[in-house]
N, C-alpha and C. Protein backbone atom coordinates (compact mmCIF):
# COMPACT_ATOMS: atom_id res chain seq x y z
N UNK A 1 112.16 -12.86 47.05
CA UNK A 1 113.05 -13.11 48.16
C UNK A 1 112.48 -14.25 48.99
N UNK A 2 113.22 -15.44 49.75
CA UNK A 2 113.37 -16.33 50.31
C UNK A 2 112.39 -15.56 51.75
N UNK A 3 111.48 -16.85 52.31
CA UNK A 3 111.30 -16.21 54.07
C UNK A 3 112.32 -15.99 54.84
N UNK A 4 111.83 -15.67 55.50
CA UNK A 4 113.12 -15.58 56.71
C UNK A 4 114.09 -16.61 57.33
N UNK A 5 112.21 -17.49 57.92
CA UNK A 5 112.57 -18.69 58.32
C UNK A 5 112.70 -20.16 57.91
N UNK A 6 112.81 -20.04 56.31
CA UNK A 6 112.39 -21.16 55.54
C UNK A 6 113.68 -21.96 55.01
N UNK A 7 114.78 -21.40 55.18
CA UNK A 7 115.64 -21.59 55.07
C UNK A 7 116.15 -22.15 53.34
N UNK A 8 115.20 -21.19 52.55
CA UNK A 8 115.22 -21.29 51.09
C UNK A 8 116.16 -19.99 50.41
N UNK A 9 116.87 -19.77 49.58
CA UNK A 9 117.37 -18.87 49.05
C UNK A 9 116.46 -18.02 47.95
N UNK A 10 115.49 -18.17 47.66
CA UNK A 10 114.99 -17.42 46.76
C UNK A 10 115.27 -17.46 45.26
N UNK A 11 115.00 -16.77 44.65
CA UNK A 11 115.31 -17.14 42.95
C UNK A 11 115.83 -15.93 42.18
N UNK A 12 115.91 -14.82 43.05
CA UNK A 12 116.39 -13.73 42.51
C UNK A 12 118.28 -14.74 41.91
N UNK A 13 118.57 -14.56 40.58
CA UNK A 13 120.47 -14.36 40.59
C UNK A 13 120.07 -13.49 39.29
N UNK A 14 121.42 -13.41 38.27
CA UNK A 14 121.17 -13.05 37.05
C UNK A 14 121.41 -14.75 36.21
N UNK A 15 121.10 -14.50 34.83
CA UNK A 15 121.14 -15.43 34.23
C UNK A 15 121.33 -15.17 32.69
N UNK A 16 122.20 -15.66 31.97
CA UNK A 16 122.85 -15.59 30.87
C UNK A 16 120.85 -15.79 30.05
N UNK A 17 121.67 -15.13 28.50
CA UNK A 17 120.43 -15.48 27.85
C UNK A 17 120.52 -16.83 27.06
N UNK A 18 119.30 -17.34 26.99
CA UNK A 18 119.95 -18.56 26.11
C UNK A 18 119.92 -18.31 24.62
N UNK A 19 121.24 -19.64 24.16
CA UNK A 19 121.58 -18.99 22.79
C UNK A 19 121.60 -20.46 22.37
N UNK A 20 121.28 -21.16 21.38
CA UNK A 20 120.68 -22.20 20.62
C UNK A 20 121.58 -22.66 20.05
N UNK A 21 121.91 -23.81 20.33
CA UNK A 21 123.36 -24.80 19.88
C UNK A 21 123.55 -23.99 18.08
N UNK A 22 122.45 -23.96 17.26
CA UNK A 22 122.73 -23.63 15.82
C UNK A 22 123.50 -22.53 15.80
N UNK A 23 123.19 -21.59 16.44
CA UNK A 23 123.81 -20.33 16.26
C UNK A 23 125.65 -20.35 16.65
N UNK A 24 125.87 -20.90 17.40
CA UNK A 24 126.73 -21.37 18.12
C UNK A 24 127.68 -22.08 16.98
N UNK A 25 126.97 -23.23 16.32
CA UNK A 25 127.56 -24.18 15.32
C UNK A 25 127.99 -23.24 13.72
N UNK A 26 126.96 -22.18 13.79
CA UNK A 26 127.16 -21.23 12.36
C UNK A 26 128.58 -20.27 12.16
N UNK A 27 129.63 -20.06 13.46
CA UNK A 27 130.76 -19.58 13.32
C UNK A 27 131.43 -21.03 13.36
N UNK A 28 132.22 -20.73 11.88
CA UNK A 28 133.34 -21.28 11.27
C UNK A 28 135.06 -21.68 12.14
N UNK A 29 135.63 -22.40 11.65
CA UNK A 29 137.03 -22.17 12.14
C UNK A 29 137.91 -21.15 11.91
N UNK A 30 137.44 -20.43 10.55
CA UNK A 30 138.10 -19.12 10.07
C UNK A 30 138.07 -18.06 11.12
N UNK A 31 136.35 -17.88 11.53
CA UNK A 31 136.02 -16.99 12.43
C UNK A 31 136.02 -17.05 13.54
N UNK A 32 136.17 -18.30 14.22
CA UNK A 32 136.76 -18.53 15.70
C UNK A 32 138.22 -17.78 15.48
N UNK A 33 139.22 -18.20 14.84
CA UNK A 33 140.83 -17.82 14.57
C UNK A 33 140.70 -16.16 14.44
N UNK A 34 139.73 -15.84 13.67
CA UNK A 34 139.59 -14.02 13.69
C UNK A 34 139.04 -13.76 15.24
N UNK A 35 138.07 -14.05 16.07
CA UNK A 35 137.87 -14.14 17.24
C UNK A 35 139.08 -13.86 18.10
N UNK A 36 139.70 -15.17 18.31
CA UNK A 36 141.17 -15.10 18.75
C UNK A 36 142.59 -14.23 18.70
N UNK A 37 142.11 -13.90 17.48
CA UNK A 37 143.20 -12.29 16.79
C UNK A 37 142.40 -11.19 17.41
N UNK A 38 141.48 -10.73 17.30
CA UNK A 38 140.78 -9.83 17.88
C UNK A 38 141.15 -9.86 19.56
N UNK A 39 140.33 -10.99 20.11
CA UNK A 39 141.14 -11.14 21.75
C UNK A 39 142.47 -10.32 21.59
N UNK A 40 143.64 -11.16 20.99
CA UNK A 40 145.00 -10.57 21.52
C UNK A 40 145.22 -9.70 21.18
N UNK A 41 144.67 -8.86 19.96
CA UNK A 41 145.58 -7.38 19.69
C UNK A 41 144.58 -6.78 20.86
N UNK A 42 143.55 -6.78 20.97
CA UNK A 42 142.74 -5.55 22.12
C UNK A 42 143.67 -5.97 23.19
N UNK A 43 144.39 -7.18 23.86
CA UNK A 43 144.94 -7.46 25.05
C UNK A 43 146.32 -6.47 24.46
N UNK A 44 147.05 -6.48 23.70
CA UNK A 44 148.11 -6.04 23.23
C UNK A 44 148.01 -4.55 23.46
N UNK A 45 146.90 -3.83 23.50
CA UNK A 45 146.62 -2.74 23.49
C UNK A 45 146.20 -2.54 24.51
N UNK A 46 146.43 -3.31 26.02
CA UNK A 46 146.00 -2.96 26.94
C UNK A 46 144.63 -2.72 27.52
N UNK A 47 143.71 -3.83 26.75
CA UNK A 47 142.50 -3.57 27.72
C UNK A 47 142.44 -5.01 28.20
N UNK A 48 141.45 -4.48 28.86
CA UNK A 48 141.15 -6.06 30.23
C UNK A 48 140.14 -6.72 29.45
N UNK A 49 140.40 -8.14 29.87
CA UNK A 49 139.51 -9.16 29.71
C UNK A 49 137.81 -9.24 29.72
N UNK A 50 137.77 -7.85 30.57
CA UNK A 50 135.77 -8.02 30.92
C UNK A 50 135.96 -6.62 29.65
N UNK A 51 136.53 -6.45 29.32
CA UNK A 51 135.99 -5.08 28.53
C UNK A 51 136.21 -5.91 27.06
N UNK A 52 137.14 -6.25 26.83
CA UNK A 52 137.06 -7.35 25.57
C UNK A 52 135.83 -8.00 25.09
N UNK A 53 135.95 -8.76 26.21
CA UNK A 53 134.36 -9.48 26.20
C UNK A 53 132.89 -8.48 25.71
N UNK A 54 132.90 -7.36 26.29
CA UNK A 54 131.91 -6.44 25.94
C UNK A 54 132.00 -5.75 24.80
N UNK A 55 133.46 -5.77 24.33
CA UNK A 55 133.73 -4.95 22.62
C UNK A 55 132.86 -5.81 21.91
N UNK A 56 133.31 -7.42 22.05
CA UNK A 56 133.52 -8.26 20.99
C UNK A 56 131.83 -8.73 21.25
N UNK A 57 131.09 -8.45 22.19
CA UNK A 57 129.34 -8.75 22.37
C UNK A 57 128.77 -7.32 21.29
N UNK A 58 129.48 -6.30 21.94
CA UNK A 58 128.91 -5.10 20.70
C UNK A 58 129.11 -4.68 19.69
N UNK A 59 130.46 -4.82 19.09
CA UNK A 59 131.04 -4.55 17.50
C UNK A 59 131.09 -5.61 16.99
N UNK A 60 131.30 -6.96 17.37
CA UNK A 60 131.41 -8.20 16.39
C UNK A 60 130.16 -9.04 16.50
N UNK A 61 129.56 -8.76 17.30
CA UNK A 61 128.11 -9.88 17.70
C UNK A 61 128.48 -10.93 17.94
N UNK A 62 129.09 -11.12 18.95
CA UNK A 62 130.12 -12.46 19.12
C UNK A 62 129.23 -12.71 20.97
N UNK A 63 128.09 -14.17 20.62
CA UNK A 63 127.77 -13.64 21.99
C UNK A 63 128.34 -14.07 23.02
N UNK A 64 128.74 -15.11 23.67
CA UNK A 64 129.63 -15.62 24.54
C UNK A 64 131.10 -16.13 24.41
N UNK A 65 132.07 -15.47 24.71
CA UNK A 65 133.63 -15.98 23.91
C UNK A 65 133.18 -17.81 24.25
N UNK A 66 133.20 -17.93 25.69
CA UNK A 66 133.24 -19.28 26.33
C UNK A 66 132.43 -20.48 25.32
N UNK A 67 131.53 -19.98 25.22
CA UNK A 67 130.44 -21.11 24.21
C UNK A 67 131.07 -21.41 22.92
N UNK A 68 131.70 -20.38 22.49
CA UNK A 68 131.85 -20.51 20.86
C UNK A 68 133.48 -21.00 21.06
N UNK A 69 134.38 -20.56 21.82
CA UNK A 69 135.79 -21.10 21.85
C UNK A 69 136.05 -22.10 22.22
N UNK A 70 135.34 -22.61 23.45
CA UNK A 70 135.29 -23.51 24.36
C UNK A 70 136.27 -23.36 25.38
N UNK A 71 136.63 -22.05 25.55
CA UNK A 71 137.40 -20.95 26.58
C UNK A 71 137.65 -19.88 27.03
N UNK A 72 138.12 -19.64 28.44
CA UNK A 72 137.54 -17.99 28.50
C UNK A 72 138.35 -17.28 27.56
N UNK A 73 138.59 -15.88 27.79
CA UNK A 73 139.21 -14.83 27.29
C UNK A 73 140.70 -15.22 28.19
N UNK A 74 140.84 -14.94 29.30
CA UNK A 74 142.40 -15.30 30.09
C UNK A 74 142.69 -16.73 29.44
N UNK A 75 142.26 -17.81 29.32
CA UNK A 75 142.70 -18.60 29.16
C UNK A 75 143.51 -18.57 27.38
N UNK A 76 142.95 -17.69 26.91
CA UNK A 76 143.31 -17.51 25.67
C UNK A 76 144.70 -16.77 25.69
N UNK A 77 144.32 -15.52 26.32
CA UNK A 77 145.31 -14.79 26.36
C UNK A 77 147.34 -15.44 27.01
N UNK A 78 146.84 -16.46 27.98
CA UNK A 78 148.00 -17.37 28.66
C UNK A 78 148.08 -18.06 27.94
N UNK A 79 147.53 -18.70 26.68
CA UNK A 79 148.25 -19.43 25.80
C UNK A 79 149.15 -18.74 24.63
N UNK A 80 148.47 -17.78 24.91
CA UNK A 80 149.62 -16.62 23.74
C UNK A 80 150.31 -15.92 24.71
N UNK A 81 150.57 -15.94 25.46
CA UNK A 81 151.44 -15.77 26.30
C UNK A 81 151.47 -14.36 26.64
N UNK A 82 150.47 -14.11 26.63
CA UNK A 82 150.12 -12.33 27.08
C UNK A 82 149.66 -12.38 28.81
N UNK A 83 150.50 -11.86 29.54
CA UNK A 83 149.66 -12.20 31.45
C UNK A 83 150.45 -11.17 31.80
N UNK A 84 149.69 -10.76 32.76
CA UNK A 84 150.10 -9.54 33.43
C UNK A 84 150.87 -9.72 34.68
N UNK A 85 151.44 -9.43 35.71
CA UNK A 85 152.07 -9.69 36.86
C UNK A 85 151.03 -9.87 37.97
N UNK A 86 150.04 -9.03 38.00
CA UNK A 86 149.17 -8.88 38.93
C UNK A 86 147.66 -9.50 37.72
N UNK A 87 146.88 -10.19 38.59
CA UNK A 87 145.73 -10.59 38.04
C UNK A 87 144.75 -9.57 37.61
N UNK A 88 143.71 -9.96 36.41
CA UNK A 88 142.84 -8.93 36.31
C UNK A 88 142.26 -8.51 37.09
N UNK A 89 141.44 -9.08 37.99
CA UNK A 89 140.18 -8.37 38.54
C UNK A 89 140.96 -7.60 40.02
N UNK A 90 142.21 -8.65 40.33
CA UNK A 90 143.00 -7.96 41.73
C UNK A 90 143.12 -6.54 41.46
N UNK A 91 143.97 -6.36 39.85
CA UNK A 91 144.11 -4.98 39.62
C UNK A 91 142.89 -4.05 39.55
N UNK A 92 141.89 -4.39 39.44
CA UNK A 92 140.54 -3.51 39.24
C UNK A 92 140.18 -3.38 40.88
N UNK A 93 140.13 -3.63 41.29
CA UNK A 93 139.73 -3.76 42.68
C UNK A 93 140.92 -2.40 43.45
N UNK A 94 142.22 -2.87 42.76
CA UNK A 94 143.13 -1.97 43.15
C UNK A 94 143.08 -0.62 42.70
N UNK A 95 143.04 -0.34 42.02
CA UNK A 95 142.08 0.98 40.86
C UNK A 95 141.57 1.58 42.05
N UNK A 96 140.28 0.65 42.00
CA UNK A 96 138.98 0.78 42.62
C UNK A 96 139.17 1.72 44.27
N UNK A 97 140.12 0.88 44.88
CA UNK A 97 140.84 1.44 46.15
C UNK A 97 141.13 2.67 46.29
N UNK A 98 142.23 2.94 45.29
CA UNK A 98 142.72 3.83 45.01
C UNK A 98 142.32 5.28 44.70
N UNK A 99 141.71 5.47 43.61
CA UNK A 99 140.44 5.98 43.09
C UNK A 99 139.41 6.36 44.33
N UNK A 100 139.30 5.71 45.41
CA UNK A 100 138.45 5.85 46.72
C UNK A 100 139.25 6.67 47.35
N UNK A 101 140.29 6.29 47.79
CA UNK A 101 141.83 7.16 48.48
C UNK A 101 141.67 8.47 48.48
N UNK A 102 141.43 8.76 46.90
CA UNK A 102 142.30 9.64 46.52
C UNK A 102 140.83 10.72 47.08
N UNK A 103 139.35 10.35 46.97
CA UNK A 103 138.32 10.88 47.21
C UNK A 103 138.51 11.04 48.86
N UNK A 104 138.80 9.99 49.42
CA UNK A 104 138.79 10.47 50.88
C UNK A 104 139.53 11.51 51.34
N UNK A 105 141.18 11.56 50.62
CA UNK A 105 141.61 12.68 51.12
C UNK A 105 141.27 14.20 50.49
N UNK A 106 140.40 14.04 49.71
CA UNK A 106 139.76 15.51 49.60
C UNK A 106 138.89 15.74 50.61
N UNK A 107 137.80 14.69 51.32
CA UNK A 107 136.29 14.58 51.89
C UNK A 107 136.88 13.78 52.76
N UNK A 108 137.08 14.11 53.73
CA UNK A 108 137.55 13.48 54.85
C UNK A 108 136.45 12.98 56.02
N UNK A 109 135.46 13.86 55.53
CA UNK A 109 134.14 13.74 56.54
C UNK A 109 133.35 12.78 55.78
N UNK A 110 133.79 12.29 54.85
CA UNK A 110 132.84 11.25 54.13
C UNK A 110 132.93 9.48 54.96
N UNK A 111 132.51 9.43 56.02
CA UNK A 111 132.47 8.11 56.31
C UNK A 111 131.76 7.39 55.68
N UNK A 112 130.75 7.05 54.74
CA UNK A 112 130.19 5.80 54.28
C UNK A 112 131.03 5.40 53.06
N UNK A 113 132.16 6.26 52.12
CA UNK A 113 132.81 5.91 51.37
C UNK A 113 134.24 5.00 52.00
N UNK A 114 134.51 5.76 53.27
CA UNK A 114 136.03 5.44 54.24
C UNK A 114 135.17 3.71 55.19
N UNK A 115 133.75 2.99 54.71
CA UNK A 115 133.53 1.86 55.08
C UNK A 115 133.53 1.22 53.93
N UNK A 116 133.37 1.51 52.61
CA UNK A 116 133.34 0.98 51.19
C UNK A 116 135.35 0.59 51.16
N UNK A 117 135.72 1.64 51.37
CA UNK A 117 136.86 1.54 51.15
C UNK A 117 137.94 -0.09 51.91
N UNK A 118 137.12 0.36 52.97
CA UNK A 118 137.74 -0.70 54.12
C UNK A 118 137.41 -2.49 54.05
N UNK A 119 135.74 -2.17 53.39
CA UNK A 119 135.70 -3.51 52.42
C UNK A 119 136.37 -3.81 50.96
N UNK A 120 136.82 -2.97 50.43
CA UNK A 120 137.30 -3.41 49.17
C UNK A 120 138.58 -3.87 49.81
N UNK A 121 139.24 -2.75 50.64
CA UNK A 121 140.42 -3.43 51.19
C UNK A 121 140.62 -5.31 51.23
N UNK A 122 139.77 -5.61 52.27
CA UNK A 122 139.55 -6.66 53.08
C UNK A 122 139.39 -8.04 51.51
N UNK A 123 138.45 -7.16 50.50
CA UNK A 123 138.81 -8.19 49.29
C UNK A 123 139.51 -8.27 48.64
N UNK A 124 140.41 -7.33 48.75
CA UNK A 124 141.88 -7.23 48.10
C UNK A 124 142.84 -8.48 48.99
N UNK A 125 142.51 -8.36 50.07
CA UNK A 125 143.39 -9.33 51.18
C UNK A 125 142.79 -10.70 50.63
N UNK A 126 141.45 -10.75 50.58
CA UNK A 126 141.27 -12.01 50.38
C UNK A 126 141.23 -12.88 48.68
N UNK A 127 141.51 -11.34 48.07
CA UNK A 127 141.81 -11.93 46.52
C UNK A 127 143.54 -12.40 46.67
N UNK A 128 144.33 -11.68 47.71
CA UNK A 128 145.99 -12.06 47.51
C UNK A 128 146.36 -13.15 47.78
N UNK A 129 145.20 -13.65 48.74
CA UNK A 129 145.54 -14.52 49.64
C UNK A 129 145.34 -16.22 48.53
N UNK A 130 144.36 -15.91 48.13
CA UNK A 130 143.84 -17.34 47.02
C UNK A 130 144.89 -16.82 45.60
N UNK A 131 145.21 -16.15 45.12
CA UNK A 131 146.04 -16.20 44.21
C UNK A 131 147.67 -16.50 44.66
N UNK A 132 147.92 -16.30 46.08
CA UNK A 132 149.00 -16.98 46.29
C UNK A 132 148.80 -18.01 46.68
N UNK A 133 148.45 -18.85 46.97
CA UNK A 133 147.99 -20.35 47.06
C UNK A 133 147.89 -21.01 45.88
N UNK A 134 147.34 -20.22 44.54
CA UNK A 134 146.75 -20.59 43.42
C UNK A 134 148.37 -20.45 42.68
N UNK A 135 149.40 -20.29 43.41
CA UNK A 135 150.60 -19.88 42.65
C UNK A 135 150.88 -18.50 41.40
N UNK A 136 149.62 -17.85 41.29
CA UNK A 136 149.90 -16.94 40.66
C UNK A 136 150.29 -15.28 40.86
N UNK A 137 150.77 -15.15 42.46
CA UNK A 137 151.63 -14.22 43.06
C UNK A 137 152.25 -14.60 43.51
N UNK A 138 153.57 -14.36 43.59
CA UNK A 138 154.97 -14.64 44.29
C UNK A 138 154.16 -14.29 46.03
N UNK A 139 154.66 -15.66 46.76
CA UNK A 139 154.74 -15.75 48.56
C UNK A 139 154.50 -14.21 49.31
N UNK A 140 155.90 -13.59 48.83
CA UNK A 140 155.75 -12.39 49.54
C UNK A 140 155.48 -11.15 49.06
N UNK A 141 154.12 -11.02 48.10
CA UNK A 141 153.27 -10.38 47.97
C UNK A 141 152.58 -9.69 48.90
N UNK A 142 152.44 -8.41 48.63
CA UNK A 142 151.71 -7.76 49.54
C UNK A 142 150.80 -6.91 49.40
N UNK A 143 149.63 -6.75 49.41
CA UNK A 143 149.20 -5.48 49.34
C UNK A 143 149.48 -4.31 50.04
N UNK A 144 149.45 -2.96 49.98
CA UNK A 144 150.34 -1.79 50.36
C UNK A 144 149.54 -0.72 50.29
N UNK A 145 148.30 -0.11 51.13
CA UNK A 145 147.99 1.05 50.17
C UNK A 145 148.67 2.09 49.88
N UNK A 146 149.83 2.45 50.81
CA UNK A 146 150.72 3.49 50.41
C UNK A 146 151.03 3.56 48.88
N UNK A 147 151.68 2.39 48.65
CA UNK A 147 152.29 1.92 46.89
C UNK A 147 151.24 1.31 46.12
N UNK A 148 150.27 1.44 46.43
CA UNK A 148 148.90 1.25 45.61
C UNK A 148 148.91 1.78 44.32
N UNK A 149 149.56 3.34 44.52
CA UNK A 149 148.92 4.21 43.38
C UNK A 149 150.38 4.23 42.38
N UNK A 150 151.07 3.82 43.21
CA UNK A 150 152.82 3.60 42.38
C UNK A 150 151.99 2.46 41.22
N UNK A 151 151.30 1.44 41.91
CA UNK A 151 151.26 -0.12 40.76
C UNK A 151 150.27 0.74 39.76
N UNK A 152 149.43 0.79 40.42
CA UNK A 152 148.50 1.34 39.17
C UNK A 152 148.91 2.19 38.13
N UNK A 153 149.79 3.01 38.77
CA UNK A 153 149.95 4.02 37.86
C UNK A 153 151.09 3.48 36.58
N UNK A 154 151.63 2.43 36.52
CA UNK A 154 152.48 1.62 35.97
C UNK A 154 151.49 0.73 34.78
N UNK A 155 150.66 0.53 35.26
CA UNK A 155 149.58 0.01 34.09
C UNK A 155 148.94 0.60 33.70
């Protein structure tokens, strides 16, 4: 960790492992295109983009989609024209809310979860807010926690 007063950030982040241009160069065009089939039927079947990514690191040994495609997983998926209404991670976050909700109104005396809650909120506001700017929610979007558990429960 950084001093106090040093006005340095320190060196703690995480960091990808490194993976050696060869290895990288040894998947084919055949097996990029099987890559890509794999992506869309798991999307077809309804899982998210960060869990894809983690199938295809543990059953296929596939280590970074990005390195070897030369694109993410969403970007793949919007060219095949698979997108959801609401963004990935907005919807996880929304889950996430929700899923908290539903704990508070059992444990009502639980305040350090009812301050977790109130920040996820606040990044939900500020994830709506850059995806409508970013054009990928309609203007009058809203978040709602009442109808929170209506969206979710729809996906």
């Amino acid at each position: 960790m950084a001093k106090l007063h040093s006005k340095k950030h320190g060196r703690a982040k995480s960091r990808k492992p490194v993976i050696k241009d060869n290895e990288i160069q040894k998947i084919s065009d055949e097996s990029k295109q099987q890559i890509t089939n794999l992506i869309i039927e798991y999307a077809k079947k309804g899982i998210s983009p960060a869990v894809i990514g983690e199938k295809l690191k543990k059953e296929h040994k596939v280590p970074y989609v990005k390195l070897v495609l030369k694109k993410g997983i969403v970007k793949i998926l919007e060219e095949n024209n698979i997108k959801t209404e609401i963004p990935y991670d907005l919807l996880d976050l929304i889950k996430k809310a929700v899923n908290l909700q539903k704990h508070l109104e059992k444990n009502k005396q639980d305040t350090d979860n009812r301050i977790k809650l109130e920040r996820i909120r606040s990044k939900i506001w500020r994830l709506t807010k850059y995806y409508i700017n970013k054009n990928s929610l309609p203007e009058k979007w809203r978040y709602d926690p009442t109808t929170a558990e209506l969206l979710v429960r729809q996906k």
